[in-house]
N, C-alpha and C. Protein backbone atom coordinates (compact mmCIF):
# COMPACT_ATOMS: atom_id res chain seq x y z
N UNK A 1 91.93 124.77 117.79
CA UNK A 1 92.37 123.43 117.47
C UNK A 1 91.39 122.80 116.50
N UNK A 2 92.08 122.12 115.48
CA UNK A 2 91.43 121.19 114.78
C UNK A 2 90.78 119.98 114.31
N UNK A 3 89.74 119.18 114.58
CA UNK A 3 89.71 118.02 114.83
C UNK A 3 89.70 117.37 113.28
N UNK A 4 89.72 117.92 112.51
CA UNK A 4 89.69 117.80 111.18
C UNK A 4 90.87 116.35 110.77
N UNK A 5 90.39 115.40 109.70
CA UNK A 5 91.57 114.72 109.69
C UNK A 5 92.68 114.85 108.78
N UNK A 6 93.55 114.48 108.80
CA UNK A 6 94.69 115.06 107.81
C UNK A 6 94.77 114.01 106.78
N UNK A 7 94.90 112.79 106.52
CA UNK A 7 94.58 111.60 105.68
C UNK A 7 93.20 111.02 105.90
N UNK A 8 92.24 111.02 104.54
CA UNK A 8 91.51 110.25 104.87
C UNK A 8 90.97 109.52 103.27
N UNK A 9 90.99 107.97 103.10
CA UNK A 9 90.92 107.90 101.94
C UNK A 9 89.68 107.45 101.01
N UNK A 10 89.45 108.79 100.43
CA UNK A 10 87.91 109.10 99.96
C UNK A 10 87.54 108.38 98.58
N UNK A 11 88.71 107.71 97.62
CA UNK A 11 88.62 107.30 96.51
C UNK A 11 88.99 105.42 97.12
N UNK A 12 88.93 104.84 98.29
CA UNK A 12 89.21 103.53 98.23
C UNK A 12 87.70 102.91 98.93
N UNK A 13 87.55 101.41 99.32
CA UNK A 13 86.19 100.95 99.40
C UNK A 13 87.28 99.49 100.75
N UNK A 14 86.40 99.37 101.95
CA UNK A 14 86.87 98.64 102.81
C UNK A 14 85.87 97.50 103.39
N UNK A 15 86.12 96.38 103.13
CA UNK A 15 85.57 95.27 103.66
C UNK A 15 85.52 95.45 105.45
N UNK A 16 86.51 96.20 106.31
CA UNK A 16 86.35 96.30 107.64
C UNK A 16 85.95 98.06 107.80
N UNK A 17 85.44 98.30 108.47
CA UNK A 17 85.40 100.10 108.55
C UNK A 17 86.74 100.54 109.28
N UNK A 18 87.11 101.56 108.36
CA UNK A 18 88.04 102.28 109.49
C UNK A 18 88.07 103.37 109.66
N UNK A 19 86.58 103.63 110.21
CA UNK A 19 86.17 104.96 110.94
C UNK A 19 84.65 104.49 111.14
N UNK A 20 84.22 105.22 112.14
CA UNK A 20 83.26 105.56 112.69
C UNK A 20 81.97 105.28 111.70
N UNK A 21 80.95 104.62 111.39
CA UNK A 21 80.32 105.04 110.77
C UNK A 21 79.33 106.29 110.95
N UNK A 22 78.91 107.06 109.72
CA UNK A 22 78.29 108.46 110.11
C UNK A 22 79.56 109.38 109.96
N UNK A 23 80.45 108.97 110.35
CA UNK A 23 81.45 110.37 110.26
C UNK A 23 81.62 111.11 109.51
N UNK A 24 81.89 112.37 109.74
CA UNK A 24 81.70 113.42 108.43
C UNK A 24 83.36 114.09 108.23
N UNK A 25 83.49 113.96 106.95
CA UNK A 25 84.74 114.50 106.12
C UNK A 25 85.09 115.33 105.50
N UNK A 26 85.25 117.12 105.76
CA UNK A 26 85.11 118.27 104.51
C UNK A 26 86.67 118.08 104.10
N UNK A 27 86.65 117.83 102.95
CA UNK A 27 87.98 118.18 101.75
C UNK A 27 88.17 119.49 101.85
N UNK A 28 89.67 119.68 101.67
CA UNK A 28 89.93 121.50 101.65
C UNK A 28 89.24 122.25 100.55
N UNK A 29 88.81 121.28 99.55
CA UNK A 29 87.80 121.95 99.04
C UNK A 29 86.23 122.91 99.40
N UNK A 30 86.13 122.38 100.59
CA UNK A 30 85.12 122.55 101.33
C UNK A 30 83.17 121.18 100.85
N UNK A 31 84.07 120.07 100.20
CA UNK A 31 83.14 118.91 100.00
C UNK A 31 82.96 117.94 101.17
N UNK A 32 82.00 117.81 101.83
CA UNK A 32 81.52 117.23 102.73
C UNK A 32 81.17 115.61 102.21
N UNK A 33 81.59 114.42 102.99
CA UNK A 33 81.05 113.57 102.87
C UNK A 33 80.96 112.71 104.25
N UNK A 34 81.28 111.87 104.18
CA UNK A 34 80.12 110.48 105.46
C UNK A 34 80.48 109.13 104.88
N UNK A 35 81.05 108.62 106.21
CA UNK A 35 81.07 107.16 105.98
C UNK A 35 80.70 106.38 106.68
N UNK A 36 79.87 104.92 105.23
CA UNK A 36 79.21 104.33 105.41
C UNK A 36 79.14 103.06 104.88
N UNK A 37 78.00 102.05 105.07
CA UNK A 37 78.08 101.40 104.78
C UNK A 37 77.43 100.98 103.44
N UNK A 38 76.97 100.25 102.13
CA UNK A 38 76.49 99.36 101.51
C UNK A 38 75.66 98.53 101.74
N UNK A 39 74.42 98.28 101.71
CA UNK A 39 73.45 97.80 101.77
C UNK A 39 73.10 96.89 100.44
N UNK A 40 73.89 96.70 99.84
CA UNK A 40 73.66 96.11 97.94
C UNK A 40 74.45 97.02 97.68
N UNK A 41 74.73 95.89 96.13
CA UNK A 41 75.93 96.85 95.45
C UNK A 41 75.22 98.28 95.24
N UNK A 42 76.61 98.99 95.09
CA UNK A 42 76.72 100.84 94.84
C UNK A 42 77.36 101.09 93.38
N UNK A 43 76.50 101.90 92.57
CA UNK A 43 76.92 101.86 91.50
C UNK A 43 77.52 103.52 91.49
N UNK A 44 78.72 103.32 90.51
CA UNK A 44 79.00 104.86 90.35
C UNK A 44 78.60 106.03 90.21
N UNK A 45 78.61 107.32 90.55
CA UNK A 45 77.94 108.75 90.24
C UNK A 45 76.53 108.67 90.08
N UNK A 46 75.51 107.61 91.03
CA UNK A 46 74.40 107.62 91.27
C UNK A 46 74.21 108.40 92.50
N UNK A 47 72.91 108.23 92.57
CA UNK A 47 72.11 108.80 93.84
C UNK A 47 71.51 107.93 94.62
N UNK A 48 71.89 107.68 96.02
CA UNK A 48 70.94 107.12 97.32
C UNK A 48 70.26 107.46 98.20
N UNK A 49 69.23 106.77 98.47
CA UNK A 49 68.98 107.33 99.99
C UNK A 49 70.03 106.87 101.32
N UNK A 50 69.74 107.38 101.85
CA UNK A 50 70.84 107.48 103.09
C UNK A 50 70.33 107.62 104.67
N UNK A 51 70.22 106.22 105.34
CA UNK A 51 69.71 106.25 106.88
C UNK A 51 70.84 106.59 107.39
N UNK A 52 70.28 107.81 108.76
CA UNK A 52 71.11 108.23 109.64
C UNK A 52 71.66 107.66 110.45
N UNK A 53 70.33 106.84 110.85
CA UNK A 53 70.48 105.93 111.88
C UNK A 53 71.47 104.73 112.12
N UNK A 54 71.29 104.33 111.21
CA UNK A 54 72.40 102.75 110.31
C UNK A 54 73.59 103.54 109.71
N UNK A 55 73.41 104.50 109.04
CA UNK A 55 74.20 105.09 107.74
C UNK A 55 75.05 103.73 106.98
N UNK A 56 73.56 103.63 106.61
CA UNK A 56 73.85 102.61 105.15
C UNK A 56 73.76 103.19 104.03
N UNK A 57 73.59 102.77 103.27
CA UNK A 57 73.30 103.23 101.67
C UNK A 57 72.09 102.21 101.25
N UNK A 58 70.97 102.65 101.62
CA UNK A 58 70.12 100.99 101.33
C UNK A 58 69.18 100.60 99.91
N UNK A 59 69.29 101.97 99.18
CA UNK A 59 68.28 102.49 97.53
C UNK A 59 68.75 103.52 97.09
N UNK A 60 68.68 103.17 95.47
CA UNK A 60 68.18 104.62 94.66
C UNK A 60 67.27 105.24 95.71
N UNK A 61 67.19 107.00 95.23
CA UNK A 61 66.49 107.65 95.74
C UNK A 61 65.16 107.08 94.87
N UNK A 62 64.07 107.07 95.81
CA UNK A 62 62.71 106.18 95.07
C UNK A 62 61.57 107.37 95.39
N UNK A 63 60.73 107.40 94.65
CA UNK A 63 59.29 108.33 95.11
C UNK A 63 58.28 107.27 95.94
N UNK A 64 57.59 108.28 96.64
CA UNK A 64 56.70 107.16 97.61
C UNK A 64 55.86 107.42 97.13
N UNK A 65 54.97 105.91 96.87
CA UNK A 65 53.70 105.15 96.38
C UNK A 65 52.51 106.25 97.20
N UNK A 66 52.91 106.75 98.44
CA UNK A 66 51.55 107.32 98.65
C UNK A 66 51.97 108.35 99.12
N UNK A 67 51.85 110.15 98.33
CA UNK A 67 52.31 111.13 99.14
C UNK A 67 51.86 111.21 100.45
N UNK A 68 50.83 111.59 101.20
CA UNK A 68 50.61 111.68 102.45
C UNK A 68 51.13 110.65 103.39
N UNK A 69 52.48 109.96 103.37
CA UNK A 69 53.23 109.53 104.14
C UNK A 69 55.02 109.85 103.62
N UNK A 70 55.10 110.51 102.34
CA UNK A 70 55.93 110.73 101.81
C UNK A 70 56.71 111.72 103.32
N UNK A 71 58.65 111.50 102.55
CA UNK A 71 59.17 112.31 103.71
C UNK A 71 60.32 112.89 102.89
N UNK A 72 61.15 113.57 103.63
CA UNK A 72 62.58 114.31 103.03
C UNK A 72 63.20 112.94 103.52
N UNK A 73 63.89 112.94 102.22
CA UNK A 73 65.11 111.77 102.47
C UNK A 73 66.53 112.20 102.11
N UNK A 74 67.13 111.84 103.24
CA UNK A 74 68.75 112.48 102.86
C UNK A 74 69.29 111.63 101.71
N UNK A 75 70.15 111.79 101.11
CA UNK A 75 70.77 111.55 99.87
C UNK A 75 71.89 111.52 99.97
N UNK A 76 72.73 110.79 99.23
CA UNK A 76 74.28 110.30 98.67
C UNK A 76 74.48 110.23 97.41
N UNK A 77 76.08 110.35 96.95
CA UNK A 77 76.08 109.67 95.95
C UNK A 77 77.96 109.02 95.82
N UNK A 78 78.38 108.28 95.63
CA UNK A 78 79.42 107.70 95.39
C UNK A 78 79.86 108.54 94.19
N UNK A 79 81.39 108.25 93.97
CA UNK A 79 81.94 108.54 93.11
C UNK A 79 83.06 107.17 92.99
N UNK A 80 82.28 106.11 93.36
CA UNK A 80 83.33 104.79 92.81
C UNK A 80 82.34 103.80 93.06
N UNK A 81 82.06 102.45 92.50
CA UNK A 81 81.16 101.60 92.84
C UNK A 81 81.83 100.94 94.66
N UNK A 82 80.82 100.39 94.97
CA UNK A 82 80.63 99.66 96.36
C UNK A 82 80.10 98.59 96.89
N UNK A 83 80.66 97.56 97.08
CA UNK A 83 80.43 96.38 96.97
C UNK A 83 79.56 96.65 98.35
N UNK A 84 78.37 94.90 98.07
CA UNK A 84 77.53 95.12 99.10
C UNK A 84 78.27 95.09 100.47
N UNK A 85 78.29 95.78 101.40
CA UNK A 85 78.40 95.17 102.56
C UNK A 85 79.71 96.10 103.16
N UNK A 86 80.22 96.50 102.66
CA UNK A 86 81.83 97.08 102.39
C UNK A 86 81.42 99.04 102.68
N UNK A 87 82.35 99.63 103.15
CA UNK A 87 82.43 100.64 104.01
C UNK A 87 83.49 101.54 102.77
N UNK A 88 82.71 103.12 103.16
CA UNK A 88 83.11 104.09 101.49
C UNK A 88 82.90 105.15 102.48
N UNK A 89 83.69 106.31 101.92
CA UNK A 89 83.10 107.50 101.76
C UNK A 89 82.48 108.36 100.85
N UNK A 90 80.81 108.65 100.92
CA UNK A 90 80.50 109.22 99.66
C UNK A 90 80.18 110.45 99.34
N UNK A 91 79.48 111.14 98.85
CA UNK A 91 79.23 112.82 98.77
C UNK A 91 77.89 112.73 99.80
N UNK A 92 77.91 113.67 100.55
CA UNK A 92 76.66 113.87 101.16
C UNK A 92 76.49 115.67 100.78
N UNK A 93 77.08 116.32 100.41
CA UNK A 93 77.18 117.79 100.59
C UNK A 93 77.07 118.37 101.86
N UNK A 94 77.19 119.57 101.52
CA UNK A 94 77.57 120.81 100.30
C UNK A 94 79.00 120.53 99.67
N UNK A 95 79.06 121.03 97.98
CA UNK A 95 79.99 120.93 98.01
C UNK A 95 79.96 120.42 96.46
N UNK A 96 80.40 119.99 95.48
CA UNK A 96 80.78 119.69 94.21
C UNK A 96 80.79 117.94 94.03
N UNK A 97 79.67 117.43 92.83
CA UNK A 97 80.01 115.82 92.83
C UNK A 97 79.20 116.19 91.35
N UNK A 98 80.04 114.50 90.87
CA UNK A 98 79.65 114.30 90.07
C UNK A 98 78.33 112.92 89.61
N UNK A 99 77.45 113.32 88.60
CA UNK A 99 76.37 112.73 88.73
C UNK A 99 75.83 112.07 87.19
N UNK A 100 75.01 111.08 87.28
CA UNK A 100 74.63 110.67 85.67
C UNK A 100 72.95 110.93 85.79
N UNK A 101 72.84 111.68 84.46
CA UNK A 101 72.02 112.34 83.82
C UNK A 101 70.99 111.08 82.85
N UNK A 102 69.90 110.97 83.35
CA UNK A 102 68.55 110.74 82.53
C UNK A 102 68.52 110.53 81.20
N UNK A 103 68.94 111.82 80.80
CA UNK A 103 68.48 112.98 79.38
C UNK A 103 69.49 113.98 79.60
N UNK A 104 69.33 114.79 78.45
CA UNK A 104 69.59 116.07 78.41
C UNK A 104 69.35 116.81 79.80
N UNK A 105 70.28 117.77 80.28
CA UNK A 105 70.31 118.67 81.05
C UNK A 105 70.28 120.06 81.15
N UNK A 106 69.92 121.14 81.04
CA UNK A 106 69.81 121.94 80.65
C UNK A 106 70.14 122.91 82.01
N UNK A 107 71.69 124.27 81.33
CA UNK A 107 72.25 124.40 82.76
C UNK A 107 71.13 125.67 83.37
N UNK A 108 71.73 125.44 84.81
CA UNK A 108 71.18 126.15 85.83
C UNK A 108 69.51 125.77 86.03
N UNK A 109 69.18 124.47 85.79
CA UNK A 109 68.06 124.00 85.85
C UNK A 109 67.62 123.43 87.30
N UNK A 110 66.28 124.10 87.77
CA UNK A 110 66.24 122.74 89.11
C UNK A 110 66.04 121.15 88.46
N UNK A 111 67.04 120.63 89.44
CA UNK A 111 67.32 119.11 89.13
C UNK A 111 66.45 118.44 90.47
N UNK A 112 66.31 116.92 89.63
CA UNK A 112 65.07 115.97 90.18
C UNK A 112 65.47 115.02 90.40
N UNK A 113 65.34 113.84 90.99
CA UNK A 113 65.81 112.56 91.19
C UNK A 113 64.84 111.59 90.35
N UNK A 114 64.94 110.98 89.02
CA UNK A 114 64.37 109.96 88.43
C UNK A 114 64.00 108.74 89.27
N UNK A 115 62.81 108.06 89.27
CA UNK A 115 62.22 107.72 90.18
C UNK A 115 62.75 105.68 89.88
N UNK A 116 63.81 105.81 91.26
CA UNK A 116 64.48 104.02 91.55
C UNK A 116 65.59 103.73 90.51
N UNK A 117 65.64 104.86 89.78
CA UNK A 117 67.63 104.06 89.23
C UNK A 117 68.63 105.05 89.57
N UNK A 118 68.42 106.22 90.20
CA UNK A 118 69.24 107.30 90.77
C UNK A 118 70.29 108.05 89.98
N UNK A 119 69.90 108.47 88.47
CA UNK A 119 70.15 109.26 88.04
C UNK A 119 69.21 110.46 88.03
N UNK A 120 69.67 111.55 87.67
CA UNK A 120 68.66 113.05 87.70
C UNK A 120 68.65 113.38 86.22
N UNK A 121 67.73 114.45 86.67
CA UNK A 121 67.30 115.12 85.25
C UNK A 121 66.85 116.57 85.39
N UNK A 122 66.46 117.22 84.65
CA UNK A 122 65.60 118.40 84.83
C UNK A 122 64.38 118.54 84.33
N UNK A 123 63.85 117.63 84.37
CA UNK A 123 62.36 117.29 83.75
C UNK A 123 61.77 117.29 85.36
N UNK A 124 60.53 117.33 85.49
CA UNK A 124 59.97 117.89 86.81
C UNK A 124 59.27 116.53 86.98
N UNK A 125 60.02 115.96 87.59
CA UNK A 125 59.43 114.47 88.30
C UNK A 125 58.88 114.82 89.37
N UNK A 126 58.85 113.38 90.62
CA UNK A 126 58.01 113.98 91.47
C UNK A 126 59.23 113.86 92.76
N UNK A 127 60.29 114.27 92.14
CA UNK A 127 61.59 113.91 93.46
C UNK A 127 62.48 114.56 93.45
N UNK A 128 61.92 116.45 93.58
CA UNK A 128 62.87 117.18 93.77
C UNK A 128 64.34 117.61 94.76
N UNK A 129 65.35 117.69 94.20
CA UNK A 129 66.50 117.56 94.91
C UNK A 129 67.34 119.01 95.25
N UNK A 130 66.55 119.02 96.39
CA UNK A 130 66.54 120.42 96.89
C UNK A 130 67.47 120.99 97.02
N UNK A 131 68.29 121.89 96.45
CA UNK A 131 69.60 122.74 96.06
C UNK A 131 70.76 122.34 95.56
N UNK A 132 70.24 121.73 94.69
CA UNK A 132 71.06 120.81 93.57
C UNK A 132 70.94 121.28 92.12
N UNK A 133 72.09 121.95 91.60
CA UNK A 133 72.31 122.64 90.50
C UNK A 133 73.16 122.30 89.42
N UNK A 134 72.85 122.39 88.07
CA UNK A 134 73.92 122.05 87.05
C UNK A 134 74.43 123.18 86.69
N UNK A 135 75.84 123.52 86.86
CA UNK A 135 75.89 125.15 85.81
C UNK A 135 76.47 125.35 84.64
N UNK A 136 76.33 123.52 84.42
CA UNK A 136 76.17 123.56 82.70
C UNK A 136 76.05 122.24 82.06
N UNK A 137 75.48 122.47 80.81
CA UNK A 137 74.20 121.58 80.43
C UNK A 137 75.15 120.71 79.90
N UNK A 138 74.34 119.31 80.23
CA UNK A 138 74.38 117.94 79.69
C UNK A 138 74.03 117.38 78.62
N UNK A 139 75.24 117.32 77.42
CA UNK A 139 74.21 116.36 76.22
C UNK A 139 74.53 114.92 76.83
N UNK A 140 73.22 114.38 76.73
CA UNK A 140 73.52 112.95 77.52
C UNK A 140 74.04 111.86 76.38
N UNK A 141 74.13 111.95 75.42
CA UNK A 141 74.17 110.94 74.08
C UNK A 141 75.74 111.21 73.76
N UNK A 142 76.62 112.71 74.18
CA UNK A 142 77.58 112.82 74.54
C UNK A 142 78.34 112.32 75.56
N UNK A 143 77.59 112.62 76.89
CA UNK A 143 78.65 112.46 77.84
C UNK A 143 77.52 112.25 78.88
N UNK A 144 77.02 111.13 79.55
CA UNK A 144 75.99 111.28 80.65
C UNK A 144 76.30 111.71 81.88
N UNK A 145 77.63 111.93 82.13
CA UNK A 145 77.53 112.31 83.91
C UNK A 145 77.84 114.07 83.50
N UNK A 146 77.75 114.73 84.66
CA UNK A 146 77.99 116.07 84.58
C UNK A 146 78.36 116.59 86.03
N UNK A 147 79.62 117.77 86.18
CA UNK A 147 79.18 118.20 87.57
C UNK A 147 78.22 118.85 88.26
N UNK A 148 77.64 118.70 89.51
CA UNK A 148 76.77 119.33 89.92
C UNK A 148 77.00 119.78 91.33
N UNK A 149 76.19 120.95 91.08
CA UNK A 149 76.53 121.76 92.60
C UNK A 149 75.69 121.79 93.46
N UNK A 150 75.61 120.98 95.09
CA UNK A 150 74.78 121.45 95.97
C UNK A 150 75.22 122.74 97.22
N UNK A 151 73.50 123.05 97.20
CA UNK A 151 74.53 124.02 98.36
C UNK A 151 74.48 123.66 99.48
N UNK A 152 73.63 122.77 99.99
CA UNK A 152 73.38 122.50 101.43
C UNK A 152 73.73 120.66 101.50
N UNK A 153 73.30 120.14 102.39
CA UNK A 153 73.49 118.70 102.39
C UNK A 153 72.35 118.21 101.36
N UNK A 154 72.53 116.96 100.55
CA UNK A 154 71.66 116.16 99.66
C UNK A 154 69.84 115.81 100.39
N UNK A 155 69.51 116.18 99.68
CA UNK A 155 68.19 116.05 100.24
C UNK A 155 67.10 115.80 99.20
N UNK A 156 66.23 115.03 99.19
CA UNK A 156 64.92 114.67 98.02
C UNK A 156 63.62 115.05 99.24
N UNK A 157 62.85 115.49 98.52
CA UNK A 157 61.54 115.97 98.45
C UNK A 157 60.40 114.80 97.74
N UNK A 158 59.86 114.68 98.00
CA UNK A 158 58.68 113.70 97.22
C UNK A 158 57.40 114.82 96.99
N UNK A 159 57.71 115.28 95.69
CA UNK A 159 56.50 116.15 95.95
C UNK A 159 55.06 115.22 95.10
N UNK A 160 55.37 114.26 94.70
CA UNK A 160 54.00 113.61 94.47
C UNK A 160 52.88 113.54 95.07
């Protein structure tokens, strides 16, 4: 038996929740996401951090001011903006999303989280985004978002 849901609507944004917050959603695609809440507006095909606890959306993914308290922070990213306060489902992975690019991308590169506006790059910042792949390159002056592939759930590293 399946507990899986048969409608669930991943492209709309709700002033009341109607589901669970935290709940998790795989598309027959096999794309995983989680719904949550808005903490401040949500801007499109960015990157957040993401409390479990609340499952808000409360920042860009940010680097911490002092590594030796630095931690793994789970990650999101929308694929529609999100008003503050208001209930979404967003990408948490595994699974295929789309994302806006820094700079140039260069494919099959390890990708990084640019530090407090939550676009990535492949320049070696200090906020690696652990199994997060482009498998093909970004001219950003062309086209800034690109797809990207994770394999596991969204996750940042602070390696500063």
């Amino acid at each position: 038996m399946s507990l899986q849901k048969i409608a669930v609507d991943l492209v709309g944004t709700h002033e009341v929740p109607q589901h669970s917050l935290g709940e998790l959603h795989i598309d027959e695609l096999g794309n995983h996401f989680r719904y949550v809440q808005a903490d401040g507006a949500v801007v499109k095909n960015l990157l957040y951090s993401l409390r479990p606890v609340t499952w808000q959306i409360e920042e860009y993914i940010k680097l911490a001011t002092d590594p030796a308290t630095a931690e793994v922070m789970m990650a999101c990213a929308s694929s529609k903006a999100i008003a503050d306060n208001y209930y979404a489902w967003v990408f948490v992975g595994p699974g295929q999303v789309t994302l806006t690019a820094a700079s140039d991308v260069v494919a099959d590169a390890i990708i990084y989280g640019v530090n407090g506006n939550g676009t990535v790059d492949d320049a070696a910042t200090a906020c690696l985004l652990d199994g997060l792949t482009c498998p093909v390159a970004i001219t950003f002056a062309t086209e800034p978002t690109g797809t990207f592939y994770a394999i596991k759930p969204l996750g940042a590293i602070d390696l500063a």
